[in-house]
PDB file of N, CA and C in Angstrom:
ATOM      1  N   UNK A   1      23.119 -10.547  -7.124  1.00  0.00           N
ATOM      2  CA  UNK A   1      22.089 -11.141  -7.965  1.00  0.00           C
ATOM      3  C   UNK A   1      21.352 -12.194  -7.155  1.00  0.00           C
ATOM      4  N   UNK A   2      20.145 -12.129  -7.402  1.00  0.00           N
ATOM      5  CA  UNK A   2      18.940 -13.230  -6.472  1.00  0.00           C
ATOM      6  C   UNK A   2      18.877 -14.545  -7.316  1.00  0.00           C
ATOM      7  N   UNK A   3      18.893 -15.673  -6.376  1.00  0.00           N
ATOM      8  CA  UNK A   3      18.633 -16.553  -6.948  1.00  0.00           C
ATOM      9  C   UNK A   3      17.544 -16.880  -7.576  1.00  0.00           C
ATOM     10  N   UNK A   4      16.647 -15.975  -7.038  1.00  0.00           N
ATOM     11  CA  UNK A   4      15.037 -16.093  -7.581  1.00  0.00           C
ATOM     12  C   UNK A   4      14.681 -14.788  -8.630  1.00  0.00           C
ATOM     13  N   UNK A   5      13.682 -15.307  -8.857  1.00  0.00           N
ATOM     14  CA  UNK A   5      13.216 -14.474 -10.100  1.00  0.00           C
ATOM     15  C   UNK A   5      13.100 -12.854  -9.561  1.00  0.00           C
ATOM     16  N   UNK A   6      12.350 -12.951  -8.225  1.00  0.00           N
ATOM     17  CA  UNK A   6      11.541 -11.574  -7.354  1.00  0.00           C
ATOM     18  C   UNK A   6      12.147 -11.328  -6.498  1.00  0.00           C
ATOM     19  N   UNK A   7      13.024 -10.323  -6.240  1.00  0.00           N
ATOM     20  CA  UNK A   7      13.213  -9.597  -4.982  1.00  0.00           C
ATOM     21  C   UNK A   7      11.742 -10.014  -3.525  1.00  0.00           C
ATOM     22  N   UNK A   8      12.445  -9.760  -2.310  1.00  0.00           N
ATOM     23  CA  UNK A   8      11.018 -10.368  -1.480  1.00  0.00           C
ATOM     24  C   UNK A   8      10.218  -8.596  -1.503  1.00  0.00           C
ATOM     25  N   UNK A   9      10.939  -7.499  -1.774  1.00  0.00           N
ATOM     26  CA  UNK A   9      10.139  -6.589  -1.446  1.00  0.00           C
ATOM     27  C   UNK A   9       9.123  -6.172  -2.608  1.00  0.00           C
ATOM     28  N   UNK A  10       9.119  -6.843  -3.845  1.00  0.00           N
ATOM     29  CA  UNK A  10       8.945  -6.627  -5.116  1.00  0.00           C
ATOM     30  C   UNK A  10       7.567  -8.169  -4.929  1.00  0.00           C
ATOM     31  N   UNK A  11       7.693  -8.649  -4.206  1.00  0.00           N
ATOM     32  CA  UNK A  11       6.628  -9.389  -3.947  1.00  0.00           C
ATOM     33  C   UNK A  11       5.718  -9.317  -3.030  1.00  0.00           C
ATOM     34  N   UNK A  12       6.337  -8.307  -2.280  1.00  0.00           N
ATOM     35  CA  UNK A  12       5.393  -7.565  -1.011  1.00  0.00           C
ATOM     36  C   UNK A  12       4.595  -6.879  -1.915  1.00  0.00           C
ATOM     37  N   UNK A  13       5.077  -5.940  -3.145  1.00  0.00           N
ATOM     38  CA  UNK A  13       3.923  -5.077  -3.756  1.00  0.00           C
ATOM     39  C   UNK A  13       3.093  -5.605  -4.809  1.00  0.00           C
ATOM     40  N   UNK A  14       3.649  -7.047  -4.742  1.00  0.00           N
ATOM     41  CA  UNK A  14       2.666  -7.597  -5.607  1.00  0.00           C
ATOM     42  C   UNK A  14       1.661  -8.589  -5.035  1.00  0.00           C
ATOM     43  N   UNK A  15       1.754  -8.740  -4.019  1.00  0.00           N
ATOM     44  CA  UNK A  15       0.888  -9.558  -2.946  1.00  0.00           C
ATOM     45  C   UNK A  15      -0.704  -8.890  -3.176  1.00  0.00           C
ATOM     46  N   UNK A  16      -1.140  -7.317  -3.714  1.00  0.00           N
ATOM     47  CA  UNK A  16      -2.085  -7.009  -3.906  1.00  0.00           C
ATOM     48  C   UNK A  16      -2.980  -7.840  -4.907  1.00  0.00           C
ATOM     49  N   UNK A  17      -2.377  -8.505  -5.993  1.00  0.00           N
ATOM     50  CA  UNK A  17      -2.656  -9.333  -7.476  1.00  0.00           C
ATOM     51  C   UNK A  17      -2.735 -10.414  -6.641  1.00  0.00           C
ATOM     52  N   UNK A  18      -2.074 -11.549  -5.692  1.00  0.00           N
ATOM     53  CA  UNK A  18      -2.051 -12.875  -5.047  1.00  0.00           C
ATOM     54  C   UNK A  18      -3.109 -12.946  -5.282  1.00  0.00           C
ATOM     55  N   UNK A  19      -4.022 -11.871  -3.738  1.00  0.00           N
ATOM     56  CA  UNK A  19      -5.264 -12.442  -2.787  1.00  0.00           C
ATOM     57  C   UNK A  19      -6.178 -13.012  -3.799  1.00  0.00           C
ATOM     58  N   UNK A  20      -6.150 -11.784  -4.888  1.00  0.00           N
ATOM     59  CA  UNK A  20      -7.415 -12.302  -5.883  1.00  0.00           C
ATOM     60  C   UNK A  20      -7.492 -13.952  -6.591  1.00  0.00           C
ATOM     61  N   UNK A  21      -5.532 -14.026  -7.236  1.00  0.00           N
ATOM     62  CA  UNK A  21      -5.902 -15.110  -7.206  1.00  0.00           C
ATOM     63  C   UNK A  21      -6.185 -16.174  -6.503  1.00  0.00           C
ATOM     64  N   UNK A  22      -5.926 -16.048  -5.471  1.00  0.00           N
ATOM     65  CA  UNK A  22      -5.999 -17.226  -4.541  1.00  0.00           C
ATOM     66  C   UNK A  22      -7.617 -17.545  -4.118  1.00  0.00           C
ATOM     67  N   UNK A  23      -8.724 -15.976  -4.562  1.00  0.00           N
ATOM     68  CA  UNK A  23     -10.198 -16.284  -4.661  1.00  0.00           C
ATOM     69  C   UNK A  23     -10.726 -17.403  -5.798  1.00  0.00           C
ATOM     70  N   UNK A  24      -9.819 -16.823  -6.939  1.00  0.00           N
ATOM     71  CA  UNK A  24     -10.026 -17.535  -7.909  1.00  0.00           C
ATOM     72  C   UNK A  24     -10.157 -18.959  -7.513  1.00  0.00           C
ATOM     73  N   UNK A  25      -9.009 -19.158  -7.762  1.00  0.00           N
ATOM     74  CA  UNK A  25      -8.161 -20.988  -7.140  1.00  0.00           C
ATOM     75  C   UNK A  25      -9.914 -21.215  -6.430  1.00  0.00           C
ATOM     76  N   UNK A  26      -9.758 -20.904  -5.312  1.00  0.00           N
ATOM     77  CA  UNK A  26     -11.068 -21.214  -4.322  1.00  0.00           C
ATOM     78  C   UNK A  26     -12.476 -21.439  -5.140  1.00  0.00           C
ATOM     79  N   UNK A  27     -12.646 -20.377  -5.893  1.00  0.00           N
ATOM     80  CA  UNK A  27     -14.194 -20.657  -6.735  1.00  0.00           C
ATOM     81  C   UNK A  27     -14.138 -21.891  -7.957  1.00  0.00           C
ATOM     82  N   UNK A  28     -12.904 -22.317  -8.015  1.00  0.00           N
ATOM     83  CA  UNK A  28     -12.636 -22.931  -9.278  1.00  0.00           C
ATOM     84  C   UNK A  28     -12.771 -24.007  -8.792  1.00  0.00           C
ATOM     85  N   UNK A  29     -12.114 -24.525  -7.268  1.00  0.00           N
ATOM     86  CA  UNK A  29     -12.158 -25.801  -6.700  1.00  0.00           C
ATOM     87  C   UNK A  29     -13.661 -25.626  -6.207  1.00  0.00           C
ATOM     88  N   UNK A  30     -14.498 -25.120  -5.333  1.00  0.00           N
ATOM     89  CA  UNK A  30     -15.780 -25.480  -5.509  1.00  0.00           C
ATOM     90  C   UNK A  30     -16.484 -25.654  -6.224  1.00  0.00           C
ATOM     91  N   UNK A  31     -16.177 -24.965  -7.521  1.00  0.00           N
ATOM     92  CA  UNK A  31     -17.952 -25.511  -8.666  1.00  0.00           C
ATOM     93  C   UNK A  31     -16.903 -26.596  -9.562  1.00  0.00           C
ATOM     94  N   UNK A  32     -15.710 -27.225  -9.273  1.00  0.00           N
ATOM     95  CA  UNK A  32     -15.089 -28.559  -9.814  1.00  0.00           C
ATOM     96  C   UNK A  32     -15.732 -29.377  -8.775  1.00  0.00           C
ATOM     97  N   UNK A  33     -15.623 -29.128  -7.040  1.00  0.00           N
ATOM     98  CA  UNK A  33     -16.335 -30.461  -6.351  1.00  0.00           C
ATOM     99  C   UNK A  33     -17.859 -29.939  -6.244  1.00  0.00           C
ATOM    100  N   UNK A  34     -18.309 -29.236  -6.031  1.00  0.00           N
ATOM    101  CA  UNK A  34     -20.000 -28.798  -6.061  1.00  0.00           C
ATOM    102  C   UNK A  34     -20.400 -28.542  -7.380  1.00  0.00           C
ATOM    103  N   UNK A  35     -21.488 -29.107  -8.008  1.00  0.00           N
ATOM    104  CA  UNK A  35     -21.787 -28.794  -9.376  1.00  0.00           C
ATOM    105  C   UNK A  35     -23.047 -28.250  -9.004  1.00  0.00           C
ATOM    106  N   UNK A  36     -22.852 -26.500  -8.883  1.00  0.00           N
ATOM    107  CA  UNK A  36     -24.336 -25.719  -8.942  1.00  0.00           C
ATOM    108  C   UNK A  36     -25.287 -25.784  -9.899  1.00  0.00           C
ATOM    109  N   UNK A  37     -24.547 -26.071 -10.845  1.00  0.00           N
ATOM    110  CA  UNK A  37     -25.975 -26.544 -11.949  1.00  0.00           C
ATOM    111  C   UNK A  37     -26.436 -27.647 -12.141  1.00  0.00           C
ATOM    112  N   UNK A  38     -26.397 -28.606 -11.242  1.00  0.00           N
ATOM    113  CA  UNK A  38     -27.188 -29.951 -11.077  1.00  0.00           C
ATOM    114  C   UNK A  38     -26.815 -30.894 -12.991  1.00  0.00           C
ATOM    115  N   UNK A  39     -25.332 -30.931 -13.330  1.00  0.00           N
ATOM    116  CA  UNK A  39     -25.099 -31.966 -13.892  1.00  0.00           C
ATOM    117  C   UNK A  39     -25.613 -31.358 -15.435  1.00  0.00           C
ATOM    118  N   UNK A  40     -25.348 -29.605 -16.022  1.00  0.00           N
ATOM    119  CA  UNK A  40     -25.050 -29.034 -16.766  1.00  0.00           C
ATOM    120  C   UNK A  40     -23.869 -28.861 -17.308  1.00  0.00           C
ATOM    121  N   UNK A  41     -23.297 -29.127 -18.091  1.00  0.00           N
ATOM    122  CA  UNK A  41     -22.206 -29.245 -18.789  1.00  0.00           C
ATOM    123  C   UNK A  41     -21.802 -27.870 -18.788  1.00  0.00           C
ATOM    124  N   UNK A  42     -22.848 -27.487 -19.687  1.00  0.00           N
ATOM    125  CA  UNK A  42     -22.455 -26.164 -20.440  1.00  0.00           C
ATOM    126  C   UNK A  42     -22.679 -25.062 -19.655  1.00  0.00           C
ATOM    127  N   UNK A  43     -23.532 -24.880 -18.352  1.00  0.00           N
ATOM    128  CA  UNK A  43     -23.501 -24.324 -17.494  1.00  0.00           C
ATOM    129  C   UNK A  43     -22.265 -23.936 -16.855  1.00  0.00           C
ATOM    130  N   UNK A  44     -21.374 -25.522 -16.631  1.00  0.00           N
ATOM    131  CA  UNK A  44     -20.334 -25.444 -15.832  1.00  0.00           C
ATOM    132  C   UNK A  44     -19.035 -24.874 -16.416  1.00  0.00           C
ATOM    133  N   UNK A  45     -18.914 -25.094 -17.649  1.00  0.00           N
ATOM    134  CA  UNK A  45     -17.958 -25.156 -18.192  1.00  0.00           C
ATOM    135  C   UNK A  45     -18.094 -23.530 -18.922  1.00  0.00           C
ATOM    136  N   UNK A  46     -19.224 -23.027 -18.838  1.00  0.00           N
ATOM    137  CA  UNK A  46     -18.945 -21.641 -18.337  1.00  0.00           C
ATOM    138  C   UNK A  46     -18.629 -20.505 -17.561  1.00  0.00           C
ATOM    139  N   UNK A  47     -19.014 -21.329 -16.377  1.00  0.00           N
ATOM    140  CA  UNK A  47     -18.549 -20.511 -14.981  1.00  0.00           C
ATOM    141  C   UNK A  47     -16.920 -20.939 -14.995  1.00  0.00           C
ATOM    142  N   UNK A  48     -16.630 -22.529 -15.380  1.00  0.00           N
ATOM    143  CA  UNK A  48     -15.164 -22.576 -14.986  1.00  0.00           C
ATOM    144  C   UNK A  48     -14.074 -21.868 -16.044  1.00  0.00           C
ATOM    145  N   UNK A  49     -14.937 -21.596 -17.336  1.00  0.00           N
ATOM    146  CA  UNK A  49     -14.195 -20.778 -18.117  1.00  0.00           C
ATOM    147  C   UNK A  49     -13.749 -19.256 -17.563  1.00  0.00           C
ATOM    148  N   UNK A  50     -14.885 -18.898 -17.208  1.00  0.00           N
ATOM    149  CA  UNK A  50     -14.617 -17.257 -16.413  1.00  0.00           C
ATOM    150  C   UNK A  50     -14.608 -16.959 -15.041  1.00  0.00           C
ATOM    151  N   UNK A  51     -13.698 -18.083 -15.185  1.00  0.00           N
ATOM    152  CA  UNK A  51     -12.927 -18.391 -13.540  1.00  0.00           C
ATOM    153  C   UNK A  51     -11.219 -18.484 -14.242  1.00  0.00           C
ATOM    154  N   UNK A  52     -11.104 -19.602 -15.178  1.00  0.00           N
ATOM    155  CA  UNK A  52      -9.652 -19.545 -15.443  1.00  0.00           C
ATOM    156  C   UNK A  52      -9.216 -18.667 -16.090  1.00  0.00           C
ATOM    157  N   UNK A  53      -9.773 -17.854 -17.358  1.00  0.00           N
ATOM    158  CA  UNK A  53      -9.203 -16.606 -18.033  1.00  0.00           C
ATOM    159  C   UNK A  53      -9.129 -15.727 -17.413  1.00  0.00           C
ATOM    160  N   UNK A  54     -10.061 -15.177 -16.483  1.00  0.00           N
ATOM    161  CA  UNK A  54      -9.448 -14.108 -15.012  1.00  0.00           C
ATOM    162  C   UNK A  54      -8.167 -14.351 -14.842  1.00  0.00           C
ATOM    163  N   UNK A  55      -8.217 -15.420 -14.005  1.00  0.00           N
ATOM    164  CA  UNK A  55      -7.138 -16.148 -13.330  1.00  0.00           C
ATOM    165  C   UNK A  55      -5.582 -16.038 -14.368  1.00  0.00           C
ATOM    166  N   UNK A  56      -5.516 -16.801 -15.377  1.00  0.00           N
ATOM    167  CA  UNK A  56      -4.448 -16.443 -16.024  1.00  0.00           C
ATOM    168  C   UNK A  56      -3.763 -15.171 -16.675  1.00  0.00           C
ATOM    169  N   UNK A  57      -5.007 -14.683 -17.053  1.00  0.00           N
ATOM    170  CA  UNK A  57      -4.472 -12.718 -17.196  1.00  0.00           C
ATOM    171  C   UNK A  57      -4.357 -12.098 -16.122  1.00  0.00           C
ATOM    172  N   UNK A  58      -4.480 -12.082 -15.026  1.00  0.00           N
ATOM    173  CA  UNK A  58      -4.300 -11.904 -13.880  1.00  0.00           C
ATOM    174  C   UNK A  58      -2.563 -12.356 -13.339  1.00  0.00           C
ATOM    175  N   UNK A  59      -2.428 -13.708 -13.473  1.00  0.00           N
ATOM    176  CA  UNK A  59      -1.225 -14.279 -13.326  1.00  0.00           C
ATOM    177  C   UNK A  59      -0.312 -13.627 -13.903  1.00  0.00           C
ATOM    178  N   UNK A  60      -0.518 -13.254 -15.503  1.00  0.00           N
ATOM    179  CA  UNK A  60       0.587 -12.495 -16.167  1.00  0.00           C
ATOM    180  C   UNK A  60       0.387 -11.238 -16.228  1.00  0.00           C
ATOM    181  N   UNK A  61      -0.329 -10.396 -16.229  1.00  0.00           N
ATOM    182  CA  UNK A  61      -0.211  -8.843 -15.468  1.00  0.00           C
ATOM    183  C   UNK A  61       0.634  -8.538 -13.977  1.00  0.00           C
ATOM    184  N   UNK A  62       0.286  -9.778 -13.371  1.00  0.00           N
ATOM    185  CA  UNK A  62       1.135  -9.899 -11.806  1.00  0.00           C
ATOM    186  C   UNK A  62       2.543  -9.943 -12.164  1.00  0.00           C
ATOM    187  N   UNK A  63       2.910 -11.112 -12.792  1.00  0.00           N
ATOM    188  CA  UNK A  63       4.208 -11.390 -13.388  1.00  0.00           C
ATOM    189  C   UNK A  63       5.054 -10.199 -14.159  1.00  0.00           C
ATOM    190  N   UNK A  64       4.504 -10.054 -14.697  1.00  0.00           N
ATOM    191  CA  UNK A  64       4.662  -8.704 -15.993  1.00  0.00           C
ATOM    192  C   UNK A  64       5.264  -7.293 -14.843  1.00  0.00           C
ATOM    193  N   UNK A  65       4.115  -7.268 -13.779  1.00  0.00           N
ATOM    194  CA  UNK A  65       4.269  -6.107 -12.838  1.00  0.00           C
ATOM    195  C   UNK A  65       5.065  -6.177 -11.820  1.00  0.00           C
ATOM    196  N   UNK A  66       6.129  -7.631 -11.469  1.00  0.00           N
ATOM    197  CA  UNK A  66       6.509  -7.875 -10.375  1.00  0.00           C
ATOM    198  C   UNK A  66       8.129  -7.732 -11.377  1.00  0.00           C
ATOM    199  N   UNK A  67       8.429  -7.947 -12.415  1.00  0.00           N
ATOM    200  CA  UNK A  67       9.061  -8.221 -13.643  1.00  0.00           C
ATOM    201  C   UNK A  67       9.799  -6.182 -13.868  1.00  0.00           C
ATOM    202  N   UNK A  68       8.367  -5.548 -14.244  1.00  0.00           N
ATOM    203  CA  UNK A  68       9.537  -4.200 -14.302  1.00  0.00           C
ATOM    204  C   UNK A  68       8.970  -3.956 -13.062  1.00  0.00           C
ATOM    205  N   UNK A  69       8.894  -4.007 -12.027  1.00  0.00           N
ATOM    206  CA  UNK A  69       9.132  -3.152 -10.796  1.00  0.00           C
ATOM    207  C   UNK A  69      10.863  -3.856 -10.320  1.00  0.00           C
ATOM    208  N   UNK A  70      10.557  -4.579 -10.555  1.00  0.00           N
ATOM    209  CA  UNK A  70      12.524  -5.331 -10.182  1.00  0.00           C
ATOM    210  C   UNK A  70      13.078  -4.549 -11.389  1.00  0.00           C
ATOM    211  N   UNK A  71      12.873  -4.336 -12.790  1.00  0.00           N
ATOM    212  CA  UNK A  71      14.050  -4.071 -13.577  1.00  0.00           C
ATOM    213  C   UNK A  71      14.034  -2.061 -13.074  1.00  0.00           C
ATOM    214  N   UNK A  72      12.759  -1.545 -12.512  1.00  0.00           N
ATOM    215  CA  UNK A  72      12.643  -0.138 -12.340  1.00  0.00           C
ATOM    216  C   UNK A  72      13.614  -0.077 -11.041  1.00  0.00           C
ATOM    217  N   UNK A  73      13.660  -0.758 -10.079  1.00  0.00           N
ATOM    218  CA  UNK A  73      14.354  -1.056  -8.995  1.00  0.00           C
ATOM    219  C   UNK A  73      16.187  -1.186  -9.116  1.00  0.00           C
ATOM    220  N   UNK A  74      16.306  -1.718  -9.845  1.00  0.00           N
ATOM    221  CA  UNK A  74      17.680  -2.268  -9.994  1.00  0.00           C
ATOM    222  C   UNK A  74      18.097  -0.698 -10.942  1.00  0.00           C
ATOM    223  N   UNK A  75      17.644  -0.044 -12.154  1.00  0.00           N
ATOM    224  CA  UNK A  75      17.571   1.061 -12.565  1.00  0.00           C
ATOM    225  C   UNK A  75      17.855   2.279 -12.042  1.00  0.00           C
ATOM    226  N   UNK A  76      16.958   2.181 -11.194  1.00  0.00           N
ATOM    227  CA  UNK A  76      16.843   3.898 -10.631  1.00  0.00           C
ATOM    228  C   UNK A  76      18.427   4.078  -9.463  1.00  0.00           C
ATOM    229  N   UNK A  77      18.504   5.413  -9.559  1.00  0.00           N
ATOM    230  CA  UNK A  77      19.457   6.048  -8.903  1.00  0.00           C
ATOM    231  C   UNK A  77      19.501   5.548  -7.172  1.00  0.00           C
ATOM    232  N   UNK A  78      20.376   4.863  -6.617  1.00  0.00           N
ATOM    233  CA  UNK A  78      20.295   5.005  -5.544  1.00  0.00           C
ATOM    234  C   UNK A  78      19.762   6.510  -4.389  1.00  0.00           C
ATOM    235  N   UNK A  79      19.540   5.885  -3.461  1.00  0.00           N
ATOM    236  CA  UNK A  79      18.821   7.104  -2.499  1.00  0.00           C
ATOM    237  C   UNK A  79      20.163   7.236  -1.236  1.00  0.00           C
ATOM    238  N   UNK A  80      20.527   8.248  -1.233  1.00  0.00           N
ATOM    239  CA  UNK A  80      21.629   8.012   0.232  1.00  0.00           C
ATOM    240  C   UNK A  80      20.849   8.434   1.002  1.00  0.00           C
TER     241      UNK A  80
END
């Protein structure tokens, strides 16, 4: 049994879900320090909205998918 939640090879196949977020993260910290809409509220706080709801359904589809690929893993029939 792992001390951690993820097997490391079960995070190798989920490394495809990371990159994106880690674009996210990136667009979220620039229009928090650059304000492209010159001091629009509601401008901003729309782009940063559909920056974080990506981002968090994203997080838990990753989770979710890293989650049964370990329980499909531990499951299935060994291979000799």
């Amino acid at each position: 049994m792992s001390k951690y939640a993820l097997e490391w090879q079960t995070i190798l196949d989920i490394t495809v879900n990371i990159i994106p977020l880690v674009i996210l993260v990136f667009f979220f910290v620039l229009f928090a320090v650059y304000d492209p809409y010159l001091g629009n509220p509601f401008m901003l706080g729309i782009s940063l909205f559909l920056l974080v709801v990506p981002f968090v359904l994203l997080a838990f589809v990753t989770y979710a998918a890293g989650r049964t690929l370990e329980r499909d893993e531990k499951s299935a029939p060994s291979q000799p």
